[in-house]
C-alpha atoms as a PDB file:
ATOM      1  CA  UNK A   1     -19.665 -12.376   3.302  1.00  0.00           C
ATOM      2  CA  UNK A   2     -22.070 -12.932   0.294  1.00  0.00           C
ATOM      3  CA  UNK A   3     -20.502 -14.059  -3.118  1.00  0.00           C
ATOM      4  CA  UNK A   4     -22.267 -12.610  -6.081  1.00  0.00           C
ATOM      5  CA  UNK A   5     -21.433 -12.985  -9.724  1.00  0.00           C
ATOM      6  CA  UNK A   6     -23.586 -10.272 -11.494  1.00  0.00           C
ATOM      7  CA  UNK A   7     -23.427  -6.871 -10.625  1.00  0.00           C
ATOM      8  CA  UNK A   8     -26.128  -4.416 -11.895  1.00  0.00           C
ATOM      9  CA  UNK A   9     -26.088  -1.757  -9.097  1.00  0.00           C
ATOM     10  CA  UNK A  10     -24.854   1.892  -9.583  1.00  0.00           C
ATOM     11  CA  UNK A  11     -21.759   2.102  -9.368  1.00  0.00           C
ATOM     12  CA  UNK A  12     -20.520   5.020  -6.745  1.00  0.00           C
ATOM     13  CA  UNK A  13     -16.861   6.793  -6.600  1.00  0.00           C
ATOM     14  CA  UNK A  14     -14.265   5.804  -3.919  1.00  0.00           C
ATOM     15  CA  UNK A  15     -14.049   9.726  -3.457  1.00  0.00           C
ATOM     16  CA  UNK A  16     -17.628  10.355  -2.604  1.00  0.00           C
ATOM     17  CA  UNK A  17     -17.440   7.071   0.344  1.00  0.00           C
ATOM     18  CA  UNK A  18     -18.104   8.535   3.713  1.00  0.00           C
ATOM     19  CA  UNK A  19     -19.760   7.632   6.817  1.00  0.00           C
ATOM     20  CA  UNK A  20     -23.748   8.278   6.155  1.00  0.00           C
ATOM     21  CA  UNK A  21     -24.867   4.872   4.854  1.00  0.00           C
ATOM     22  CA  UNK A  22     -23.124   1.679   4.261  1.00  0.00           C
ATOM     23  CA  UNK A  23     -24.590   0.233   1.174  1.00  0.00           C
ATOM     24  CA  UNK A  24     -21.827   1.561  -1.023  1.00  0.00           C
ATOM     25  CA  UNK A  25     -21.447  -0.157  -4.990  1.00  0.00           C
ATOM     26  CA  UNK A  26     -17.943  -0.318  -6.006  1.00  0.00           C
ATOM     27  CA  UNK A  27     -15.614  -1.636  -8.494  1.00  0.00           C
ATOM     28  CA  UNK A  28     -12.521  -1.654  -7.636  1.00  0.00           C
ATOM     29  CA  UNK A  29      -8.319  -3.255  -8.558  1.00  0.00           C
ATOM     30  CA  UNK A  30      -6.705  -4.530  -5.887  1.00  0.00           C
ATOM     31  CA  UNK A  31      -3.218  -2.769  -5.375  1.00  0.00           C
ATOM     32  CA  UNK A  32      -2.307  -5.105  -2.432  1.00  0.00           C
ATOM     33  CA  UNK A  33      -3.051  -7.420  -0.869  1.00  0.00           C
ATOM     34  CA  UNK A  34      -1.453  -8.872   2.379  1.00  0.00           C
ATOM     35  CA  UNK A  35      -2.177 -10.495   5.993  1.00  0.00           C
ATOM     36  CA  UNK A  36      -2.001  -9.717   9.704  1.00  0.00           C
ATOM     37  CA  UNK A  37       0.627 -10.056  11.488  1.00  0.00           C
ATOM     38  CA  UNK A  38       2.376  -7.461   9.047  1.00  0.00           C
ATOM     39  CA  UNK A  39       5.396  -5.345   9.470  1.00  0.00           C
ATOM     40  CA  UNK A  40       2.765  -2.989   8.531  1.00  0.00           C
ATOM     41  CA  UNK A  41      -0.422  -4.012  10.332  1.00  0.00           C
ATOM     42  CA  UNK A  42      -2.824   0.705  -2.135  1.00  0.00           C
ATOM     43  CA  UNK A  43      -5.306   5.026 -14.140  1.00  0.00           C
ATOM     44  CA  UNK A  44      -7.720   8.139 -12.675  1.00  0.00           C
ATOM     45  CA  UNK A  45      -9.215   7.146  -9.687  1.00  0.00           C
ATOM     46  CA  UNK A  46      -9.190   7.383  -5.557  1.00  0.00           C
ATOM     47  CA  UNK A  47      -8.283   4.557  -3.343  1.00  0.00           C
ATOM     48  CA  UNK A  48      -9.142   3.675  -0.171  1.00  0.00           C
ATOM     49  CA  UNK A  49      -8.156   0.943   2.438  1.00  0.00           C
ATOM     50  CA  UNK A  50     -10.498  -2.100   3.203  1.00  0.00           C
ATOM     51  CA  UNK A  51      -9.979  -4.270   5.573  1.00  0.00           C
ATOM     52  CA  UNK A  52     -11.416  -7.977   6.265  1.00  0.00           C
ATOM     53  CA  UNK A  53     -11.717  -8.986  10.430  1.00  0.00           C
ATOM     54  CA  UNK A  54     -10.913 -12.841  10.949  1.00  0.00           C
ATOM     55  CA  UNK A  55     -13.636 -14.516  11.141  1.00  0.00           C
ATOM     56  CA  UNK A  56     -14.113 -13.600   6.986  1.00  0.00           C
ATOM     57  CA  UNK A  57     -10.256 -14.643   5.962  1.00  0.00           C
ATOM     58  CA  UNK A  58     -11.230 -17.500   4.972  1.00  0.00           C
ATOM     59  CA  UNK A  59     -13.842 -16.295   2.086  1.00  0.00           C
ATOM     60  CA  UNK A  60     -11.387 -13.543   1.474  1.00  0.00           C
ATOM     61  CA  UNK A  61      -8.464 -15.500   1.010  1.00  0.00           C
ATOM     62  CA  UNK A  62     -10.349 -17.618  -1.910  1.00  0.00           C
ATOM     63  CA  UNK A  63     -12.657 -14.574  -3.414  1.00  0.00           C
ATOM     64  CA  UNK A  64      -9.692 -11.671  -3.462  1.00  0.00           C
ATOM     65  CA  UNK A  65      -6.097 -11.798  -5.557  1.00  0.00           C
ATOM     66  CA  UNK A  66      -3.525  -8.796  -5.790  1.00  0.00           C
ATOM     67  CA  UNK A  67      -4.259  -6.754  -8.966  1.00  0.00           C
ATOM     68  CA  UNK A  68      -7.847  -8.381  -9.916  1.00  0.00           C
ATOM     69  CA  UNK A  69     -10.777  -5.799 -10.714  1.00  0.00           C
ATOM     70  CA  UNK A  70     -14.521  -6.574  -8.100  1.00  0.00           C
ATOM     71  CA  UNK A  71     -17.825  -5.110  -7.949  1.00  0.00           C
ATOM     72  CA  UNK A  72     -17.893  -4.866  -4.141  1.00  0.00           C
ATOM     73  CA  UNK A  73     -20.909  -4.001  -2.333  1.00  0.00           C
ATOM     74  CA  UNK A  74     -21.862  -3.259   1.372  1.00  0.00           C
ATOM     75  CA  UNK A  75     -19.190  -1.583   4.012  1.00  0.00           C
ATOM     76  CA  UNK A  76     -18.367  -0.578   7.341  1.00  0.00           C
ATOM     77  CA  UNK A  77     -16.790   2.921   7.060  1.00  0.00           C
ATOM     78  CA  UNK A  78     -14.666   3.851   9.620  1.00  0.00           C
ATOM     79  CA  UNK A  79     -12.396   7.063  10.022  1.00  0.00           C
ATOM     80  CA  UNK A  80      -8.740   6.257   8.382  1.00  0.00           C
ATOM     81  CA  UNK A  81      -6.845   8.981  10.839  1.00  0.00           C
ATOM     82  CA  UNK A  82      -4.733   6.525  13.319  1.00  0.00           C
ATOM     83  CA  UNK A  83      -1.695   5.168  12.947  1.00  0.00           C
ATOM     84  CA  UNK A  84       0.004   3.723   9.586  1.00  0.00           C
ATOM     85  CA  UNK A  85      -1.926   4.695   6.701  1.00  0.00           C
ATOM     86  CA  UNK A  86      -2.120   2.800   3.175  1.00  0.00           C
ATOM     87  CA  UNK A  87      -4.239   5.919   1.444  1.00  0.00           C
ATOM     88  CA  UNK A  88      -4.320   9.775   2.583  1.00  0.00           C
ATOM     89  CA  UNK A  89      -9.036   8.641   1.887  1.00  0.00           C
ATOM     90  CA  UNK A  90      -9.800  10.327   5.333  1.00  0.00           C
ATOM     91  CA  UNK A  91     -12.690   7.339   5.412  1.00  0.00           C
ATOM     92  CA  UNK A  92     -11.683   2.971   5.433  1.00  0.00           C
ATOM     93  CA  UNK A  93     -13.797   0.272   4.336  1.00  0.00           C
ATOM     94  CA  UNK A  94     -14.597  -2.752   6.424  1.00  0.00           C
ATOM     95  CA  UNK A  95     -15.865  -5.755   5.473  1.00  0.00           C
ATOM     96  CA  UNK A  96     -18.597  -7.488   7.246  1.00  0.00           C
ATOM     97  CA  UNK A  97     -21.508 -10.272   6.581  1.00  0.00           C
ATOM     98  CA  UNK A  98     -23.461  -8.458   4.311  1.00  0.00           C
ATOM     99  CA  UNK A  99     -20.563  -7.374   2.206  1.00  0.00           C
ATOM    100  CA  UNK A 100     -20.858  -9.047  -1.270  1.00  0.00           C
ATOM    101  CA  UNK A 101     -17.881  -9.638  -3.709  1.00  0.00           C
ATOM    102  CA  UNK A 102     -17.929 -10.833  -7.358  1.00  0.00           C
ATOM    103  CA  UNK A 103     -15.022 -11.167 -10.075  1.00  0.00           C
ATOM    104  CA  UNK A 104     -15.034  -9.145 -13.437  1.00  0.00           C
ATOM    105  CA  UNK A 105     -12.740  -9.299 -16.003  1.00  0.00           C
ATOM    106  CA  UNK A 106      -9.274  -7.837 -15.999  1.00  0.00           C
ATOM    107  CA  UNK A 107     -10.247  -5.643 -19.383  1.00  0.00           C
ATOM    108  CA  UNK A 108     -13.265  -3.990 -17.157  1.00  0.00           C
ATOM    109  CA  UNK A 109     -10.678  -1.225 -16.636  1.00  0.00           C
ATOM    110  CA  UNK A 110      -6.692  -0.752 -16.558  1.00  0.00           C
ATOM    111  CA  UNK A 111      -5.415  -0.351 -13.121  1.00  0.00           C
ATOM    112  CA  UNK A 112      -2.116   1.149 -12.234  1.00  0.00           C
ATOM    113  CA  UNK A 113      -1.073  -0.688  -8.956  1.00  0.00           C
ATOM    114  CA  UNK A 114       1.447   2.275  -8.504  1.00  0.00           C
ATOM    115  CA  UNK A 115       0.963   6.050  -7.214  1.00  0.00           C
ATOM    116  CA  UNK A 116       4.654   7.022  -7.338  1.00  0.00           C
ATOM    117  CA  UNK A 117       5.492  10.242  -5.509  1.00  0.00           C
ATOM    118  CA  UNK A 118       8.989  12.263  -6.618  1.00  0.00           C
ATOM    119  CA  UNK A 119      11.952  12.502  -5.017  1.00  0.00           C
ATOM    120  CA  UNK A 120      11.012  16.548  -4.447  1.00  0.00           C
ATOM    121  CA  UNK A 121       7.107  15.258  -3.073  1.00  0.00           C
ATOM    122  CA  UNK A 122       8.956  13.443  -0.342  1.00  0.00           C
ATOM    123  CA  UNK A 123      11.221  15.869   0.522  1.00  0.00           C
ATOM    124  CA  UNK A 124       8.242  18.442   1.018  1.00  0.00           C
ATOM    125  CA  UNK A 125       6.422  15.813   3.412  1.00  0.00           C
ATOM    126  CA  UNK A 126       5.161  17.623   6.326  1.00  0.00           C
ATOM    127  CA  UNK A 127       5.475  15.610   9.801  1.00  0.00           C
ATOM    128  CA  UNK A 128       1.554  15.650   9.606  1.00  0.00           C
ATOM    129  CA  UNK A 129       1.566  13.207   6.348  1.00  0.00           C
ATOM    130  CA  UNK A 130       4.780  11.027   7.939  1.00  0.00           C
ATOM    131  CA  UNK A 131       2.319   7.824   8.399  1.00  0.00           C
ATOM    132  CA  UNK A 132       0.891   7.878   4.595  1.00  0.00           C
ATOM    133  CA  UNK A 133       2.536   5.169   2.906  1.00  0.00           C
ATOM    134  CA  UNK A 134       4.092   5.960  -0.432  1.00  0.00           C
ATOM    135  CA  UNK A 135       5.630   4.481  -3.481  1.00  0.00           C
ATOM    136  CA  UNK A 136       8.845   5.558  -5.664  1.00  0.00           C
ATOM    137  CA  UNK A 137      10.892   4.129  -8.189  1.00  0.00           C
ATOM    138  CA  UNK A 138      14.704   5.190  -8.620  1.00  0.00           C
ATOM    139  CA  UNK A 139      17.903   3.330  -9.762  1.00  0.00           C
ATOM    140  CA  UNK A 140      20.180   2.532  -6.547  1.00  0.00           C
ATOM    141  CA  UNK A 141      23.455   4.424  -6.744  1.00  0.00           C
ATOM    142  CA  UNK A 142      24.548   3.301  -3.454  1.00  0.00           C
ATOM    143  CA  UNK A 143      24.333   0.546  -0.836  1.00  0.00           C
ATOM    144  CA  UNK A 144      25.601   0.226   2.342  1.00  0.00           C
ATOM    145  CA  UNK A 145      25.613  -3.369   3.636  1.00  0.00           C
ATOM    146  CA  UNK A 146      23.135  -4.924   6.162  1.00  0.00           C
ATOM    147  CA  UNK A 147      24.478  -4.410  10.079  1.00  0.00           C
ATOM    148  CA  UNK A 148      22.760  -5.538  13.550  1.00  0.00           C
ATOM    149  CA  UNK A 149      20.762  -3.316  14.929  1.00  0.00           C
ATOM    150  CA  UNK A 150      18.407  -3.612  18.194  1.00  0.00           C
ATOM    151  CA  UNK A 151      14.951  -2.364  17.576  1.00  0.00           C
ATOM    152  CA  UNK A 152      12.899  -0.449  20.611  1.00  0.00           C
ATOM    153  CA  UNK A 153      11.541  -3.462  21.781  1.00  0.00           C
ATOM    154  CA  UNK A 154      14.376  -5.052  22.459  1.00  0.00           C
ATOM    155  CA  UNK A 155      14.886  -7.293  19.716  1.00  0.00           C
ATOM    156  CA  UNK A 156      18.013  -7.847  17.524  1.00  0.00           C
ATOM    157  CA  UNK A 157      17.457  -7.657  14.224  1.00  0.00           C
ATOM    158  CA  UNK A 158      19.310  -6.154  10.821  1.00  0.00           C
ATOM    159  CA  UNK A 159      19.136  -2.644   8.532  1.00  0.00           C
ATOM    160  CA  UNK A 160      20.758  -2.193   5.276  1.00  0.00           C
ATOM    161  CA  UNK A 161      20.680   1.235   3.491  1.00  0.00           C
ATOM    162  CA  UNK A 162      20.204   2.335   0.008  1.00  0.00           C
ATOM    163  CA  UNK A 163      20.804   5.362  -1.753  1.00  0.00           C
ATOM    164  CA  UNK A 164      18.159   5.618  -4.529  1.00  0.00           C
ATOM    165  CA  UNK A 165      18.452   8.365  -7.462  1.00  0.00           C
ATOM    166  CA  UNK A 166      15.767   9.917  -9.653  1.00  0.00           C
ATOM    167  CA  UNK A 167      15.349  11.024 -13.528  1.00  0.00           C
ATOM    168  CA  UNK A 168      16.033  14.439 -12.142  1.00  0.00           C
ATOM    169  CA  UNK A 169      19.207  13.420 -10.370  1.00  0.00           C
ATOM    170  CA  UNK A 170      17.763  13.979  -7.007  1.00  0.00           C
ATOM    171  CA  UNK A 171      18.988  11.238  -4.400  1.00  0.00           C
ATOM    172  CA  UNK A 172      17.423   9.696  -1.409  1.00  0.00           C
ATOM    173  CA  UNK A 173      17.896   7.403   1.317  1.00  0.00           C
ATOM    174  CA  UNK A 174      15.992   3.808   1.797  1.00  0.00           C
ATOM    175  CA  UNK A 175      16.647   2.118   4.848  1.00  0.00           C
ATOM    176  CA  UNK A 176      15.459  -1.609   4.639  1.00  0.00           C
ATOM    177  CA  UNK A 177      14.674  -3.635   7.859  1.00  0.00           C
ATOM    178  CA  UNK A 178      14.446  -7.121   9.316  1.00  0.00           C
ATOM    179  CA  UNK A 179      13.346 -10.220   6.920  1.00  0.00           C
ATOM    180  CA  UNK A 180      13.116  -7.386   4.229  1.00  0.00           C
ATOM    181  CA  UNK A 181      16.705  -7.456   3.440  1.00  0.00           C
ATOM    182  CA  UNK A 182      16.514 -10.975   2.047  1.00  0.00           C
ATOM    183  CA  UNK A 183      13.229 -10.710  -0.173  1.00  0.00           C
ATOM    184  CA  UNK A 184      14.951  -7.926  -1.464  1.00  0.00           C
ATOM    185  CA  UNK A 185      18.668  -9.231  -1.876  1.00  0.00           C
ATOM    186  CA  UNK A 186      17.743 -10.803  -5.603  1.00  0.00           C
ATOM    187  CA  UNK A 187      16.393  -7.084  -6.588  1.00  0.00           C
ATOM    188  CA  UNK A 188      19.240  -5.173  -5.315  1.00  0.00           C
ATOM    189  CA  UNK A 189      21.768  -7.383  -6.467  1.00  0.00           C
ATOM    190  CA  UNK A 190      20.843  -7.383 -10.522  1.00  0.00           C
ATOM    191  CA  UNK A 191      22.904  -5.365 -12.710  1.00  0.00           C
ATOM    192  CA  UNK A 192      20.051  -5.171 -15.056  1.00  0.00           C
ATOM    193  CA  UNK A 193      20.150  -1.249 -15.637  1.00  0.00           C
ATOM    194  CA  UNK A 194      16.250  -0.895 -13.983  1.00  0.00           C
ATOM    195  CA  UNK A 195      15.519   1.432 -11.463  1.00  0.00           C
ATOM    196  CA  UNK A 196      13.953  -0.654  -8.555  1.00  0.00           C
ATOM    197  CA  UNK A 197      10.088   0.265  -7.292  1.00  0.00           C
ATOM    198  CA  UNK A 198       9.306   0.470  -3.403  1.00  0.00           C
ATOM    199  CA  UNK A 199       5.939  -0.143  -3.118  1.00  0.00           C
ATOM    200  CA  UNK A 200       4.115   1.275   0.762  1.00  0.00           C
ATOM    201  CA  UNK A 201       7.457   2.706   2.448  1.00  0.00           C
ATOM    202  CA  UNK A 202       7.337   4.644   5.110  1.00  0.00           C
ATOM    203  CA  UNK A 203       8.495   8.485   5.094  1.00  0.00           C
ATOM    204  CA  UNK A 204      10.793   9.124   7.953  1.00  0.00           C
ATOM    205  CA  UNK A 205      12.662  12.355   9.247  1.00  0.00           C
ATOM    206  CA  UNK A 206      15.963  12.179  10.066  1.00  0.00           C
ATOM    207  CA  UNK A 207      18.691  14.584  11.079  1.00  0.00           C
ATOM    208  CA  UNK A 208      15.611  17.185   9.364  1.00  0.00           C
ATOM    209  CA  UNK A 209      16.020  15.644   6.093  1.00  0.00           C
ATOM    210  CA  UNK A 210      12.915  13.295   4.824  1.00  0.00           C
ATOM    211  CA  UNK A 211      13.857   9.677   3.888  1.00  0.00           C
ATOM    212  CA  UNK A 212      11.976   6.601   3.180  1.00  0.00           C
END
């Protein structure tokens, strides 16, 4: 990967990225930011998922930070239609040698590093859209405690459910897995009056209701 520090190309629109060339100029926020192994291995504007193979981490790791703002240059595009999905972009970027990467300055533009869907969006998800990752914010109304579970694999490990309600009253489930339940704990647990924000859940269908 090439680090530049001026940036003077055009700039092109996530929505317009497809598979014809790869020399694509972007400036972009990082929404998140996170490793492999993962228990899920993102203002106006599009977004898209970009991906970094191993033998670039290393660059990455020092170059890249959760909610900073990047000229980016020079992609892989792949088809984003397998499997867990951090956007609905029907296209995924892919970093390689030639792909350059600069900082700007957090005032370049204001990033929200939320797309929150409601309650009713959710409910409405078609089986189709089940592996686009989502967020939501709602103030939990009801918990019930972490139990042992084993998963498909064979493994032992623990859920906890929460019961989440909107501004419009609507309720709905969030079922929280694994080492998840203790990152968590601290944010459940306050009796601060703020509703609490899941960031990339899952959708899931249940007994034919939608839940996350």
């Amino acid at each position: 990967m090439t680090l530049t520090y001026a940036f003077t190309q055009k700039v092109d629109r996530v929505a317009d990225i497809n598979a014809t060339k790869q020399a694509w100029n972007l400036v972009v926020g990082v929404v998140r930011l996170y490793e492999i192994p993962s228990s899920w291995n993102s203002t106006d504007g599009d977004r898209i998922h970009c991906s970094n193979p191993k033998a670039n981490v290393v660059v990455f790791k020092t170059v890249v930070r959760e909610f900073g703002i990047y000229p980016m240059r020079n992609f892989i595009i792949q088809p984003n239609s397998k499997g867990v999905r951090t956007t609905s972009h029907k296209f995924k970027l892919s970093f390689y040698m030639k792909t350059s990467v600069s900082a700007l300055s957090s005032e370049t533009f204001q990033m929200n590093p939320f797309r929150f869907v409601s309650f009713t969006e959710i409910e409405a998800i078609d089986v189709v859209n089940l592996n686009i990752l989502l967020d939501c914010i709602g103030h939990i109304v009801g918990k019930v405690d972490a139990r042992p579970m084993v998963t498909k694999s064979g493994q032992k490990s623990k859920c906890m459910a929460l019961y989440l309600e909107d501004l419009e009253k609507k309720k709905i489930k969030c079922t929280i897995f694994g080492e998840m339940i203790g990152k968590l704990t601290l944010f459940i647990n306050k009796d601060d009056g703020e509703p609490l924000i899941t960031q990339l859940f899952k959708p899931n269908q249940y007994l034919n209701q939608i839940n996350v």
